[in-house]
C-alpha atoms as a PDB file:
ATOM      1  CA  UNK A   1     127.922 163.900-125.004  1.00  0.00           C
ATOM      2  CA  UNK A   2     129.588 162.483-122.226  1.00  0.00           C
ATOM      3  CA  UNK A   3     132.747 164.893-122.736  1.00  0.00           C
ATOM      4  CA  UNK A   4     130.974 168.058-123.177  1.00  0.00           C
ATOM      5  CA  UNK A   5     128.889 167.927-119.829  1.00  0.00           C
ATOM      6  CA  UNK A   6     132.189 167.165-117.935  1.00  0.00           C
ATOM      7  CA  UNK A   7     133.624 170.396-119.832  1.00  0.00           C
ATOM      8  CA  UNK A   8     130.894 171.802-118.753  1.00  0.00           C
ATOM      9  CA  UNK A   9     130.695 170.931-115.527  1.00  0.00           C
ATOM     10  CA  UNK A  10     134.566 172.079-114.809  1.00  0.00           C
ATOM     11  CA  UNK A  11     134.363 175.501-116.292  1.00  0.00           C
ATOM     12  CA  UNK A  12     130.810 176.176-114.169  1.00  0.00           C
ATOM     13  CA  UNK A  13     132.970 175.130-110.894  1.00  0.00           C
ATOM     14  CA  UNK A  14     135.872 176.908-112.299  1.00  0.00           C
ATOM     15  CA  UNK A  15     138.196 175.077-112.163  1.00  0.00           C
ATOM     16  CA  UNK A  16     140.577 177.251-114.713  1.00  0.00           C
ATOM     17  CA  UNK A  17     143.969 174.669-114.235  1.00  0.00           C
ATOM     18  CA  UNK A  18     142.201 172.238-115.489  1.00  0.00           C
ATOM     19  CA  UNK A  19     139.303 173.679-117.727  1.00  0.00           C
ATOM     20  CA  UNK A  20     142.405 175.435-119.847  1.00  0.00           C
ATOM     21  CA  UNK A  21     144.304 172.244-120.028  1.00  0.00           C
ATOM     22  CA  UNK A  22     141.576 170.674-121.864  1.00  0.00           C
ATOM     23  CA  UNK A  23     140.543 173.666-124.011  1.00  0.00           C
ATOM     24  CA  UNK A  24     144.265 174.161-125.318  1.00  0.00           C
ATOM     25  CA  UNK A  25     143.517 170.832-127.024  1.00  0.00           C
ATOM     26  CA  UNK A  26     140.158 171.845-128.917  1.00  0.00           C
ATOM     27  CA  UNK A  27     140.527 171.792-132.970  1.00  0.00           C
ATOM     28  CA  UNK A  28     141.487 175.200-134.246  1.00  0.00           C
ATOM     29  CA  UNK A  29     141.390 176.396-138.112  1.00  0.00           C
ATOM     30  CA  UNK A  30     143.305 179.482-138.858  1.00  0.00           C
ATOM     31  CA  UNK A  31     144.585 180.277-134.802  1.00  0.00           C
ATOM     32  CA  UNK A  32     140.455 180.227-133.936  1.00  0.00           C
ATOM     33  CA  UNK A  33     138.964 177.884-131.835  1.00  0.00           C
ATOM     34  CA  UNK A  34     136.224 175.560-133.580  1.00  0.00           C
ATOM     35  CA  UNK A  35     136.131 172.332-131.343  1.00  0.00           C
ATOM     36  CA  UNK A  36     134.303 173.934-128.212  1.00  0.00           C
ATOM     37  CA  UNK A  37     131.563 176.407-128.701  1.00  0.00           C
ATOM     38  CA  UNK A  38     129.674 178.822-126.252  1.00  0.00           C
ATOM     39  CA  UNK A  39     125.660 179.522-128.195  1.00  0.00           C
ATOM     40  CA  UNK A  40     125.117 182.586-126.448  1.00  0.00           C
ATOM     41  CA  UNK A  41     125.044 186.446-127.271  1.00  0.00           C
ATOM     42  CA  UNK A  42     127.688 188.024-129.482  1.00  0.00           C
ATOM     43  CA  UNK A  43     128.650 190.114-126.031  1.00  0.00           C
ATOM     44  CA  UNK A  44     129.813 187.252-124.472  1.00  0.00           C
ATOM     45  CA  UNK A  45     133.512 187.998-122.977  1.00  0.00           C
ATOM     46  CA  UNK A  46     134.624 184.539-121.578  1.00  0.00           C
ATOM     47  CA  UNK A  47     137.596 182.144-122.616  1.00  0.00           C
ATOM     48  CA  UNK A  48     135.377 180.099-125.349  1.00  0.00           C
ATOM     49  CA  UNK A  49     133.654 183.150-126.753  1.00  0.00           C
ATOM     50  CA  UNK A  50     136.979 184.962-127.193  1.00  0.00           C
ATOM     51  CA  UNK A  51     139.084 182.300-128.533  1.00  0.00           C
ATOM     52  CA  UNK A  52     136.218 182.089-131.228  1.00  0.00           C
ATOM     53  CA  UNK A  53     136.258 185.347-132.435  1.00  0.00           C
END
């Protein structure tokens, strides 16, 4: 739980340099991102929405 409210935390400040360095190592099956998720509407444009589409 820890991890995910620091994640959290840095992409709310953003704080891209180092919010990307961390998401680059999220688990991915089949080039999509699985390891971080965004629950939110299916309009949602940002960087974890995108990568999970």
């Amino acid at each position: 739980m820890f991890v995910v409210m620091q994640l959290e935390d840095i992409w709310k400040k953003n704080e891209d340099y180092l919010f990307d360095e961390i998401f680059k190592t999220a688990d991915k099956k089949d080039g999509r991102v699985v390891g971080v998720r965004h629950f939110t509407a299916n309009t949602c444009t940002c960087k974890i929405c995108q990568a999970h589409r």
